[in-house]
ModelCIF file with pLDDT and N, C-alpha, C, O atoms, coordinates in Angstrom:
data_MODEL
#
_entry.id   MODEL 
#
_entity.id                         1 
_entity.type                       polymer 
_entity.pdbx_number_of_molecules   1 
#
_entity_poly.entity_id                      1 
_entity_poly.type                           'polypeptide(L)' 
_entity_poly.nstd_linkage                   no 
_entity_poly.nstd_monomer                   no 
_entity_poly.pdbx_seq_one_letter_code       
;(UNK)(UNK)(UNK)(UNK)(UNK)(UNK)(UNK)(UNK)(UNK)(UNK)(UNK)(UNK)(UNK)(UNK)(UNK)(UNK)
(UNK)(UNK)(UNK)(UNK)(UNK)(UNK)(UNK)(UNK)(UNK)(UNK)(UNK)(UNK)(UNK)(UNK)(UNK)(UNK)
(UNK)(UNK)(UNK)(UNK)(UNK)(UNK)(UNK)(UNK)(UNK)(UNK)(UNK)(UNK)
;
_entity_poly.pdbx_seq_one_letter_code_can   XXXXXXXXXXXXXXXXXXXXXXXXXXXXXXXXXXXXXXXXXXXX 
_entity_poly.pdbx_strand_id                 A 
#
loop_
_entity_poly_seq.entity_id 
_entity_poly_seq.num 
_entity_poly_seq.mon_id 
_entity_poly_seq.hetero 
1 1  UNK n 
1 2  UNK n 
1 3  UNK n 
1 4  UNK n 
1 5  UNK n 
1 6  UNK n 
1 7  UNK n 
1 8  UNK n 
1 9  UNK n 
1 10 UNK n 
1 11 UNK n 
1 12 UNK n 
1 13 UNK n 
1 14 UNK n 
1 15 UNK n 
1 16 UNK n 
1 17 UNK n 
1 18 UNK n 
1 19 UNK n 
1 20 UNK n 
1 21 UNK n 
1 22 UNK n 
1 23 UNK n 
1 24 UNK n 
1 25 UNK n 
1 26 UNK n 
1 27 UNK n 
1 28 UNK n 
1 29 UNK n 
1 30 UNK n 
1 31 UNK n 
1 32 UNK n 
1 33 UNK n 
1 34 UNK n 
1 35 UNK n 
1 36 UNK n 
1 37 UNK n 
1 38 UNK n 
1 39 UNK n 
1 40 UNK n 
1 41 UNK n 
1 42 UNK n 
1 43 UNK n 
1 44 UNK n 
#
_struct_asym.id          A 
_struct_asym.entity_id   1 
#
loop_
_ma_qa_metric.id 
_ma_qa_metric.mode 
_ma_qa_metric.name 
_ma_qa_metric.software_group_id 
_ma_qa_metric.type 
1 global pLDDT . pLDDT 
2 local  pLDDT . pLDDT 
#
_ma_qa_metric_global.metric_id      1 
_ma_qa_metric_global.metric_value   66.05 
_ma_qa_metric_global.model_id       1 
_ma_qa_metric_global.ordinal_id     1 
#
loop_
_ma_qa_metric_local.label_asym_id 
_ma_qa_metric_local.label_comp_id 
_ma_qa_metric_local.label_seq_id 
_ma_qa_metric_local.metric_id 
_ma_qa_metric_local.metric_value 
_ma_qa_metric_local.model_id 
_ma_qa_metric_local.ordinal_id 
A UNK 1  2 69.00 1 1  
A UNK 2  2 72.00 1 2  
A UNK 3  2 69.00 1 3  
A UNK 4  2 67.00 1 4  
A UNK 5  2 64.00 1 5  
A UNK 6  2 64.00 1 6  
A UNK 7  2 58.00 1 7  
A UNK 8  2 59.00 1 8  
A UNK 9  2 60.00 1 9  
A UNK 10 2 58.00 1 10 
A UNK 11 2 59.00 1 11 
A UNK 12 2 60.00 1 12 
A UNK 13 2 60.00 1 13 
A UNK 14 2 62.00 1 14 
A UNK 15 2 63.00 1 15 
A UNK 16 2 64.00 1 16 
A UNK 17 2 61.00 1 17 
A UNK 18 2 65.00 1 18 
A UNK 19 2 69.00 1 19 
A UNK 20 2 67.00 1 20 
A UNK 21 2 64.00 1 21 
A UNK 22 2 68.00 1 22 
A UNK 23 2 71.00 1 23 
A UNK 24 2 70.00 1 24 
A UNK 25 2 67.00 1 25 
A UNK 26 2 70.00 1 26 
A UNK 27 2 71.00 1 27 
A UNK 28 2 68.00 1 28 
A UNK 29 2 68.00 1 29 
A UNK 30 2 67.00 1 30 
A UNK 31 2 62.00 1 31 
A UNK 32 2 61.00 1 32 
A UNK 33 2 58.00 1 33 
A UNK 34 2 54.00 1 34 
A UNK 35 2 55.00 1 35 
A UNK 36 2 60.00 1 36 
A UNK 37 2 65.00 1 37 
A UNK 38 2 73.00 1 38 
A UNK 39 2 75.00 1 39 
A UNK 40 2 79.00 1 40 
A UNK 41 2 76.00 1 41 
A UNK 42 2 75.00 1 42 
A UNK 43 2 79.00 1 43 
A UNK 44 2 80.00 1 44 
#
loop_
_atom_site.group_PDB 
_atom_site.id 
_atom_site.type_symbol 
_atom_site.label_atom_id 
_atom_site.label_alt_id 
_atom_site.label_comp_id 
_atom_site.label_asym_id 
_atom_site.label_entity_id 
_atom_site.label_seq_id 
_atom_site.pdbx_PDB_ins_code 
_atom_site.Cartn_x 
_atom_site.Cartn_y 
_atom_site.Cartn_z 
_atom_site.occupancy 
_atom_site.B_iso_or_equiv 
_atom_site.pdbx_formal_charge 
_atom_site.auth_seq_id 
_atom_site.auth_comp_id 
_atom_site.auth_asym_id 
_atom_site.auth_atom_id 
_atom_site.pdbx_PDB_model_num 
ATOM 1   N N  . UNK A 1 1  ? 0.824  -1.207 0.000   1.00 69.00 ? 1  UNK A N  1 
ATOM 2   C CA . UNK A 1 1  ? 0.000  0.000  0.000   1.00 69.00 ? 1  UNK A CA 1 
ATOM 3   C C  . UNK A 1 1  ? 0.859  1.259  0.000   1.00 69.00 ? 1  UNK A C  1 
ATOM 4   O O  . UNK A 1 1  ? 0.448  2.238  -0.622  1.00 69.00 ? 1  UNK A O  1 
ATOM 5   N N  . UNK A 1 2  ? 1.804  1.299  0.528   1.00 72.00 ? 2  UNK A N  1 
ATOM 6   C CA . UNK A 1 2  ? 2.579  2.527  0.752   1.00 72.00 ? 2  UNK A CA 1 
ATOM 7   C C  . UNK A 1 2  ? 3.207  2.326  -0.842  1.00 72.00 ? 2  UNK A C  1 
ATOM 8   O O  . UNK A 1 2  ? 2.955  3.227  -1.643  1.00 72.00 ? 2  UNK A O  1 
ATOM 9   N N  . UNK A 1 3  ? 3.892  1.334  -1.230  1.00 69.00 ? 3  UNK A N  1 
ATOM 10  C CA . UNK A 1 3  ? 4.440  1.496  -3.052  1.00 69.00 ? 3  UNK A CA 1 
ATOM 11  C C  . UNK A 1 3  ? 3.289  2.032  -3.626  1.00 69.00 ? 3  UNK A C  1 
ATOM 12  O O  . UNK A 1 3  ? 3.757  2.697  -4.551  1.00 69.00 ? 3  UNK A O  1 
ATOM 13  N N  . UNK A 1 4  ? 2.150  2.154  -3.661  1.00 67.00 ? 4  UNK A N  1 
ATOM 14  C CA . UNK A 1 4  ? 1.092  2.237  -4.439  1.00 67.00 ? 4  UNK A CA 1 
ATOM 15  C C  . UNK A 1 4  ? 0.825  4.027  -4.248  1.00 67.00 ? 4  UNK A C  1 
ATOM 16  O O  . UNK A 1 4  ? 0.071  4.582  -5.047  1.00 67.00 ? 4  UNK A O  1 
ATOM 17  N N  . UNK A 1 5  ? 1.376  4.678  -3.351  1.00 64.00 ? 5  UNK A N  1 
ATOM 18  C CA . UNK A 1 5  ? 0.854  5.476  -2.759  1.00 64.00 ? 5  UNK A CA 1 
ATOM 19  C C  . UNK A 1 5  ? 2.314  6.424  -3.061  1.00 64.00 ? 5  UNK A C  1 
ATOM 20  O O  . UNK A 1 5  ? 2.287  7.628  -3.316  1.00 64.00 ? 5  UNK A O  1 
ATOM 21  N N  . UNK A 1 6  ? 2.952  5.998  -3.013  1.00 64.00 ? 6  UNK A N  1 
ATOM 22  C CA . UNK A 1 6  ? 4.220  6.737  -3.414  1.00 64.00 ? 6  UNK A CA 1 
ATOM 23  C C  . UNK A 1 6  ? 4.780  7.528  -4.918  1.00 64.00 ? 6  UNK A C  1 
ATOM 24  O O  . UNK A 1 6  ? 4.791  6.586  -5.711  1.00 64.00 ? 6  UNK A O  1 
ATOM 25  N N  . UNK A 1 7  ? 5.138  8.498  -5.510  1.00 58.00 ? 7  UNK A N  1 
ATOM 26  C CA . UNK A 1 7  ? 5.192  8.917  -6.363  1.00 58.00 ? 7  UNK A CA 1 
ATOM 27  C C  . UNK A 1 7  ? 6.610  8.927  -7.505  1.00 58.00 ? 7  UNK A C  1 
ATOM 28  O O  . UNK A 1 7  ? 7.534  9.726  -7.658  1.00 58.00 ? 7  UNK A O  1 
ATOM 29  N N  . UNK A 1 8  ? 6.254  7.660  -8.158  1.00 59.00 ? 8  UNK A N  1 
ATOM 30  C CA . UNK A 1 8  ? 7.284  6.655  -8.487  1.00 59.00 ? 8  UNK A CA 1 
ATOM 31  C C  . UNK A 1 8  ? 7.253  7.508  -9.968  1.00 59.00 ? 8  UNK A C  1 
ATOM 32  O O  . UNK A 1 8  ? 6.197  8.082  -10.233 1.00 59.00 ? 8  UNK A O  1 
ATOM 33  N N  . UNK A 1 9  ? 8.200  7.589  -10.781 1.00 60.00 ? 9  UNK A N  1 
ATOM 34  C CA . UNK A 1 9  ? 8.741  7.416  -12.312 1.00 60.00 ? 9  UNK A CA 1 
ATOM 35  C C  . UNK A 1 9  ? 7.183  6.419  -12.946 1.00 60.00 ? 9  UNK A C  1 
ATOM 36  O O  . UNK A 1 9  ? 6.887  5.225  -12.932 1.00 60.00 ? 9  UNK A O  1 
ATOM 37  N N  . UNK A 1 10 ? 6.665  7.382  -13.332 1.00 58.00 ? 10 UNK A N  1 
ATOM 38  C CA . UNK A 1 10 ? 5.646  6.610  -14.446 1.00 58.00 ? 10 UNK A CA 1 
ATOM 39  C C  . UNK A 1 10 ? 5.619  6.678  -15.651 1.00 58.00 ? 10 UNK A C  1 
ATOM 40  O O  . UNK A 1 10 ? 5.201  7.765  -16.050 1.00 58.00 ? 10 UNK A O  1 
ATOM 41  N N  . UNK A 1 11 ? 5.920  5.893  -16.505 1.00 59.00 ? 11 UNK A N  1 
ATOM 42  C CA . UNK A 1 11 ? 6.026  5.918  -17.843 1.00 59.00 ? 11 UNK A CA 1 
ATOM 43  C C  . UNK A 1 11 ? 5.193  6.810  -18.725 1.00 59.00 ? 11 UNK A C  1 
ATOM 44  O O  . UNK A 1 11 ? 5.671  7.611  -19.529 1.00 59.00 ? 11 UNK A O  1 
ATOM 45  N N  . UNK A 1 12 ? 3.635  6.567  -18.466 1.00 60.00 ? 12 UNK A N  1 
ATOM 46  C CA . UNK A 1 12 ? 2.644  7.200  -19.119 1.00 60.00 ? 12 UNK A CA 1 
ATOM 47  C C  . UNK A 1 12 ? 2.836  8.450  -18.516 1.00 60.00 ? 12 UNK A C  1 
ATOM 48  O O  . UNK A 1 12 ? 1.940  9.179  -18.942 1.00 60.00 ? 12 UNK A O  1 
ATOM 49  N N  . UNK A 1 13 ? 3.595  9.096  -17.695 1.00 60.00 ? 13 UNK A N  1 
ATOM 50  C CA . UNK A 1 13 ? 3.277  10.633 -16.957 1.00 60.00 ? 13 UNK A CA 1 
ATOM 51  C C  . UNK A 1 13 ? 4.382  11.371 -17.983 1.00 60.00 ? 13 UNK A C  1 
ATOM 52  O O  . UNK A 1 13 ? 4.327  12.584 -18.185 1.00 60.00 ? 13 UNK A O  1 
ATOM 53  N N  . UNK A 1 14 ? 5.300  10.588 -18.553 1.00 62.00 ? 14 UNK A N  1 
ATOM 54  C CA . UNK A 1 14 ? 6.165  11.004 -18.935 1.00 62.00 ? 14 UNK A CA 1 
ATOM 55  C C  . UNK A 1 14 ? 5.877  11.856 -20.377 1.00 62.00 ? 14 UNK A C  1 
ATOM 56  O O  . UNK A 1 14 ? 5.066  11.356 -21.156 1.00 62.00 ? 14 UNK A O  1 
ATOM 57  N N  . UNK A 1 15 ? 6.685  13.436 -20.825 1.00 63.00 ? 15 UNK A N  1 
ATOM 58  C CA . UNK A 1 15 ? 6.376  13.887 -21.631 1.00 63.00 ? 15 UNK A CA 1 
ATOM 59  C C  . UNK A 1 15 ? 8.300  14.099 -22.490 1.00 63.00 ? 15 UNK A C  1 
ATOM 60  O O  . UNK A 1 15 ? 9.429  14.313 -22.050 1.00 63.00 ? 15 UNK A O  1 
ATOM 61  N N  . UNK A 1 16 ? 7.917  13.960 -23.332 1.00 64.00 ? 16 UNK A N  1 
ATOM 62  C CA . UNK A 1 16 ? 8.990  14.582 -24.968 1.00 64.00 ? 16 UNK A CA 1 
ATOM 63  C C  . UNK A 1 16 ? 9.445  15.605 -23.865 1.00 64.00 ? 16 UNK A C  1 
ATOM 64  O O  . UNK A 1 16 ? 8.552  16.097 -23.174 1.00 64.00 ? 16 UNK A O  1 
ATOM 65  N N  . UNK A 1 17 ? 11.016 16.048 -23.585 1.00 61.00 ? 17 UNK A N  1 
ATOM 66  C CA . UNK A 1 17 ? 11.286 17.470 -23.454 1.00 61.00 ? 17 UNK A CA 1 
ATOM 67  C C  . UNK A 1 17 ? 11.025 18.224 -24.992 1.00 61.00 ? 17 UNK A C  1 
ATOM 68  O O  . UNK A 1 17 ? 10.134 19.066 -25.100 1.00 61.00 ? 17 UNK A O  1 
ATOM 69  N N  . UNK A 1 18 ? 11.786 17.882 -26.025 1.00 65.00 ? 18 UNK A N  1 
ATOM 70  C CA . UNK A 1 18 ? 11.663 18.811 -27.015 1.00 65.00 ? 18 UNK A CA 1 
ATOM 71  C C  . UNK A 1 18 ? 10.393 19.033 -28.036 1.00 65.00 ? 18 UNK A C  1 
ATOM 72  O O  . UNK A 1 18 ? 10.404 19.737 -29.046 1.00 65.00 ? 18 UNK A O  1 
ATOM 73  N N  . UNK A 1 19 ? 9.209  18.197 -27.481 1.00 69.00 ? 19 UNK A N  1 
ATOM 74  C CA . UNK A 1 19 ? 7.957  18.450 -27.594 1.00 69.00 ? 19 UNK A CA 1 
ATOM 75  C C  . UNK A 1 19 ? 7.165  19.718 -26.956 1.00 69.00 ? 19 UNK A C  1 
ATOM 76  O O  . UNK A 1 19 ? 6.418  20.497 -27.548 1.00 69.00 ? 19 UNK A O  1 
ATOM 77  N N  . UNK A 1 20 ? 7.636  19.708 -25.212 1.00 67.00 ? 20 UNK A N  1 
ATOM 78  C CA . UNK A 1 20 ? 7.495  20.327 -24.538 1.00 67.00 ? 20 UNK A CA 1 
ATOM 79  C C  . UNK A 1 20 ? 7.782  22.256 -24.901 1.00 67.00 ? 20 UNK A C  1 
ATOM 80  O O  . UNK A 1 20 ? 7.125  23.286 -24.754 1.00 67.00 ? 20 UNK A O  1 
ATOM 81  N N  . UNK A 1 21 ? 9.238  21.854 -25.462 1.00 64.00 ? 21 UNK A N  1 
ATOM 82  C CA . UNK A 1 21 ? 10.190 23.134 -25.700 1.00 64.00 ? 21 UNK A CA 1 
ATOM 83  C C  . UNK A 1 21 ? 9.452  23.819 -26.949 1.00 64.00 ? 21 UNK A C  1 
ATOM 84  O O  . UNK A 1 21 ? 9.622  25.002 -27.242 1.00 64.00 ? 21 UNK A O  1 
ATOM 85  N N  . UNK A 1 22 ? 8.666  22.997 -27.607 1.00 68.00 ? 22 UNK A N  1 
ATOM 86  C CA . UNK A 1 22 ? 7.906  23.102 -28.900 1.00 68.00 ? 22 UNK A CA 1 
ATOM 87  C C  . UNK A 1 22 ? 7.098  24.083 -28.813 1.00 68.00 ? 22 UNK A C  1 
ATOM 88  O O  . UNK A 1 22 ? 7.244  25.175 -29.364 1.00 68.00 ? 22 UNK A O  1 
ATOM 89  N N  . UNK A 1 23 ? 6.149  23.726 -28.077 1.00 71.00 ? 23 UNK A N  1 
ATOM 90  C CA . UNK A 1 23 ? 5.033  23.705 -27.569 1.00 71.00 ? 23 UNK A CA 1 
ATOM 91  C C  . UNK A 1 23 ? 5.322  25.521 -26.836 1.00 71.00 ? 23 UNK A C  1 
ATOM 92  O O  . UNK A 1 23 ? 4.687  26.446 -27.343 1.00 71.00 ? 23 UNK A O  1 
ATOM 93  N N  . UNK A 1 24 ? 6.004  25.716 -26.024 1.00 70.00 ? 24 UNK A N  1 
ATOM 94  C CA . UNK A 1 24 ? 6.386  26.920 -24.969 1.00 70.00 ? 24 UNK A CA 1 
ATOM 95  C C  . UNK A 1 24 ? 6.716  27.391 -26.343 1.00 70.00 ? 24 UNK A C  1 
ATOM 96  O O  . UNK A 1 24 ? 5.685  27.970 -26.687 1.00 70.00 ? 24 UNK A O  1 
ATOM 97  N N  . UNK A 1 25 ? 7.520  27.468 -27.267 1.00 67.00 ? 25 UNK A N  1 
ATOM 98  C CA . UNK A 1 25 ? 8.014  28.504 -28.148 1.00 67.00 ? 25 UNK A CA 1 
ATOM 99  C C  . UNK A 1 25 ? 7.079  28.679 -28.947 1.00 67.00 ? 25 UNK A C  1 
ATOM 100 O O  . UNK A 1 25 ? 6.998  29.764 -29.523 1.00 67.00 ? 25 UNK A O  1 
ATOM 101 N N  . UNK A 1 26 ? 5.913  27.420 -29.242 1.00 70.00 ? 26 UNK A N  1 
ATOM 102 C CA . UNK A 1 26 ? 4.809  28.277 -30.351 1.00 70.00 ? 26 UNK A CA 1 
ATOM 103 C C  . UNK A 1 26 ? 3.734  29.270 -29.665 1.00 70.00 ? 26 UNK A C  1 
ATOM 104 O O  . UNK A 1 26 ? 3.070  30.113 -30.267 1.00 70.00 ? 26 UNK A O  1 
ATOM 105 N N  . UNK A 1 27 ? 3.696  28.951 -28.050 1.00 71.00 ? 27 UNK A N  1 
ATOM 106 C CA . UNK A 1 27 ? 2.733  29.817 -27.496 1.00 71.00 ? 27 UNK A CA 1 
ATOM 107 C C  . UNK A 1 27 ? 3.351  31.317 -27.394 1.00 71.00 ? 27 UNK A C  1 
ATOM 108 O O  . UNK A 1 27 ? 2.799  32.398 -27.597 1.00 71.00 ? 27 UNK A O  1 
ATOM 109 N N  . UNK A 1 28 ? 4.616  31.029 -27.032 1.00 68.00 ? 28 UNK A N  1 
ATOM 110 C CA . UNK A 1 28 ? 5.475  32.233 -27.098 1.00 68.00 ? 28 UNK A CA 1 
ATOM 111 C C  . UNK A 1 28 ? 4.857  33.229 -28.164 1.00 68.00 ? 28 UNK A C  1 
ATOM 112 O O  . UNK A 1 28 ? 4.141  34.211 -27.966 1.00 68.00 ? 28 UNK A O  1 
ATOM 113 N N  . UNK A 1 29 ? 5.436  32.585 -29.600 1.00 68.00 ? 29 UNK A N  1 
ATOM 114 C CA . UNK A 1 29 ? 5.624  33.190 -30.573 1.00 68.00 ? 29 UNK A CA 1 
ATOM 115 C C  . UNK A 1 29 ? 4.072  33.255 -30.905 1.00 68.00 ? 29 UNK A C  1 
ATOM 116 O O  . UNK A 1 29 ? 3.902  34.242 -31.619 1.00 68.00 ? 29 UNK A O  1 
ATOM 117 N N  . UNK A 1 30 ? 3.053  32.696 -30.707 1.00 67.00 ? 30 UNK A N  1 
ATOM 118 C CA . UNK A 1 30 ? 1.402  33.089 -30.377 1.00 67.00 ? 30 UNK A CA 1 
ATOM 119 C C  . UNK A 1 30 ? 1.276  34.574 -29.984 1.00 67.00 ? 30 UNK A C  1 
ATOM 120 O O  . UNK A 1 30 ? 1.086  35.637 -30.575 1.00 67.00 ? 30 UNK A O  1 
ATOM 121 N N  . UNK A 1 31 ? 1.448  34.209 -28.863 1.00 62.00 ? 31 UNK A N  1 
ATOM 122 C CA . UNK A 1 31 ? 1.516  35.880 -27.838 1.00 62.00 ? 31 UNK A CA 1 
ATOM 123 C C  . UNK A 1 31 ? 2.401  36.725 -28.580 1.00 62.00 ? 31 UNK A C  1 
ATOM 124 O O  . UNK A 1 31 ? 1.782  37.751 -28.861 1.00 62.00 ? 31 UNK A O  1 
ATOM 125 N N  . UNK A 1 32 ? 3.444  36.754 -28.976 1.00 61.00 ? 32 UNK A N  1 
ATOM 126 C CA . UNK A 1 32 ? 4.224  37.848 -29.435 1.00 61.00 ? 32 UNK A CA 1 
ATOM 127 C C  . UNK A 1 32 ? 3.779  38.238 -30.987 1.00 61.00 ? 32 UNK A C  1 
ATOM 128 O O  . UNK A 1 32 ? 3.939  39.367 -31.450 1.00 61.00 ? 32 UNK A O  1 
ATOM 129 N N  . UNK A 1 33 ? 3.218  37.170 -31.691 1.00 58.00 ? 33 UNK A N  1 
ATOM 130 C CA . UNK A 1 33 ? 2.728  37.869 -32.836 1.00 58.00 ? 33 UNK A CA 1 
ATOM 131 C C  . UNK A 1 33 ? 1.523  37.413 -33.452 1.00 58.00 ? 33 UNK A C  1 
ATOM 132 O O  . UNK A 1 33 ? 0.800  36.453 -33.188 1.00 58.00 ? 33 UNK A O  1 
ATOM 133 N N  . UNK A 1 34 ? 1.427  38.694 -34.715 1.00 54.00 ? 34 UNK A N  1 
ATOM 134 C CA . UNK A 1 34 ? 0.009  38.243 -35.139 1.00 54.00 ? 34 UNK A CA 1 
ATOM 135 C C  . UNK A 1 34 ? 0.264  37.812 -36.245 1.00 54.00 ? 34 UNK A C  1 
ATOM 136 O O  . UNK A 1 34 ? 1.403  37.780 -36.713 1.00 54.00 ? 34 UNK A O  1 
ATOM 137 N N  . UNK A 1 35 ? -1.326 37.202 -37.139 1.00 55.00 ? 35 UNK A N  1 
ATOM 138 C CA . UNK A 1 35 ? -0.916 36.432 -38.352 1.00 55.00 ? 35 UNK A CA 1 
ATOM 139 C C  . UNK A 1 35 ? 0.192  36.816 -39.039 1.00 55.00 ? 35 UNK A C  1 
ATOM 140 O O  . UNK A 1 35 ? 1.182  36.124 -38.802 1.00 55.00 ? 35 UNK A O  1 
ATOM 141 N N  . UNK A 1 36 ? 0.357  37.851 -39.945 1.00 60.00 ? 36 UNK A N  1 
ATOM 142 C CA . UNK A 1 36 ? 1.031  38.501 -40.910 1.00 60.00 ? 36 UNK A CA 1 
ATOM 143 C C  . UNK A 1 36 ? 1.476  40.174 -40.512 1.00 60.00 ? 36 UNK A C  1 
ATOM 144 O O  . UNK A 1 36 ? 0.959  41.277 -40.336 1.00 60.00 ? 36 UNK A O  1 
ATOM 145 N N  . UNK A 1 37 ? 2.341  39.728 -40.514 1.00 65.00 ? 37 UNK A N  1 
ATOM 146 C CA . UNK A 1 37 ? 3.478  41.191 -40.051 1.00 65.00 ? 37 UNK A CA 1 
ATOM 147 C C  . UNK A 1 37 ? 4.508  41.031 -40.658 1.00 65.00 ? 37 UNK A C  1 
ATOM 148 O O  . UNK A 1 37 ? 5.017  39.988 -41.067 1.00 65.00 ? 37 UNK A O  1 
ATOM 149 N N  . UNK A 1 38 ? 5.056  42.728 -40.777 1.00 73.00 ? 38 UNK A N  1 
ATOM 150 C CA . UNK A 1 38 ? 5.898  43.085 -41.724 1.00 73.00 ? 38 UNK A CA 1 
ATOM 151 C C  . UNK A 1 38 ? 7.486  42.304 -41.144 1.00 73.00 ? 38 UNK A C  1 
ATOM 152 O O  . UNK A 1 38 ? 7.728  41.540 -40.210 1.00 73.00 ? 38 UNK A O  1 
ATOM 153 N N  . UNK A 1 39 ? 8.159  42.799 -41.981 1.00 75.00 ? 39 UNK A N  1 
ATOM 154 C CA . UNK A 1 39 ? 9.538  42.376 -41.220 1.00 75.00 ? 39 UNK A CA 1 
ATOM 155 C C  . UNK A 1 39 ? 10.241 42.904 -39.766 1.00 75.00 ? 39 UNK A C  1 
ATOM 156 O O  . UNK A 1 39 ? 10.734 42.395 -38.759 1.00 75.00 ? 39 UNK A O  1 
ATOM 157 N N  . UNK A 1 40 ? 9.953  44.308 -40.335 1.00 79.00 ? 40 UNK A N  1 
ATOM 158 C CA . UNK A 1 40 ? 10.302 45.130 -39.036 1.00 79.00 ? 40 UNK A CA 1 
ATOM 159 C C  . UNK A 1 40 ? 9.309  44.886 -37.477 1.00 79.00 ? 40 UNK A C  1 
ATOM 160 O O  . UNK A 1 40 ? 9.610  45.393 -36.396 1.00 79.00 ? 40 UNK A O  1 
ATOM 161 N N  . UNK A 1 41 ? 8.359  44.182 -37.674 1.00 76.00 ? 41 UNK A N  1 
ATOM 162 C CA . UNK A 1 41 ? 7.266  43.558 -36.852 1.00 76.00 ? 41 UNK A CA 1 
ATOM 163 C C  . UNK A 1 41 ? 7.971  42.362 -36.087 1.00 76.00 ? 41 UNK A C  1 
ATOM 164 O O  . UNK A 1 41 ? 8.094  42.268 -34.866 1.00 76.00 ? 41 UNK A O  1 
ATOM 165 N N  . UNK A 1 42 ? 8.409  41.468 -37.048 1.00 75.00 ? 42 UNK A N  1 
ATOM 166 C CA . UNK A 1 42 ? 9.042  40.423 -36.922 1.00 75.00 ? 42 UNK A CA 1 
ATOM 167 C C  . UNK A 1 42 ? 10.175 41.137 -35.716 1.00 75.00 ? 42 UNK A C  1 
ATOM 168 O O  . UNK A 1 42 ? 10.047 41.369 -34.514 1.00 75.00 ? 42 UNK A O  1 
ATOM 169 N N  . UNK A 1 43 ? 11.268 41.334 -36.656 1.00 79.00 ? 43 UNK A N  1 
ATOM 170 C CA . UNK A 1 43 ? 12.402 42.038 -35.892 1.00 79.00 ? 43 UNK A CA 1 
ATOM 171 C C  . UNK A 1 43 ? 12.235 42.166 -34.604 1.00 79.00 ? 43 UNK A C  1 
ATOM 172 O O  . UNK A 1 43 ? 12.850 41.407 -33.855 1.00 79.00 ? 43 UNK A O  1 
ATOM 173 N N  . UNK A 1 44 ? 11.416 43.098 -34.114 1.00 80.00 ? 44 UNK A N  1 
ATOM 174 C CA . UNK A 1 44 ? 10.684 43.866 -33.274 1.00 80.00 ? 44 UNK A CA 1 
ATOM 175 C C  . UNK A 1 44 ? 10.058 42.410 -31.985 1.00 80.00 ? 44 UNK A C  1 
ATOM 176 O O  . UNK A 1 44 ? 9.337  42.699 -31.030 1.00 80.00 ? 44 UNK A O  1 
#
């Protein structure tokens, strides 16, 4: 009962880091821009 209860390495909990890193940089780049912008937008 106590193994059962303990917070062990679970396979299924497990996520991709560079899925993860994916994921944070497209929300990033979400928030920081909109559809179509100029270059200097970009830049910026």
């Amino acid at each position: 009962f106590k193994t059962l209860g303990r917070a062990k390495r679970d396979v299924a909990r497990e996520r991709s880091l560079e899925a993860a890193l994916d994921q944070s940089s497209e929300r990033l780049q979400a928030w920081l821009a909109a559809e179509q912008s100029s270059p200097s937008e970009q830049a910026d």
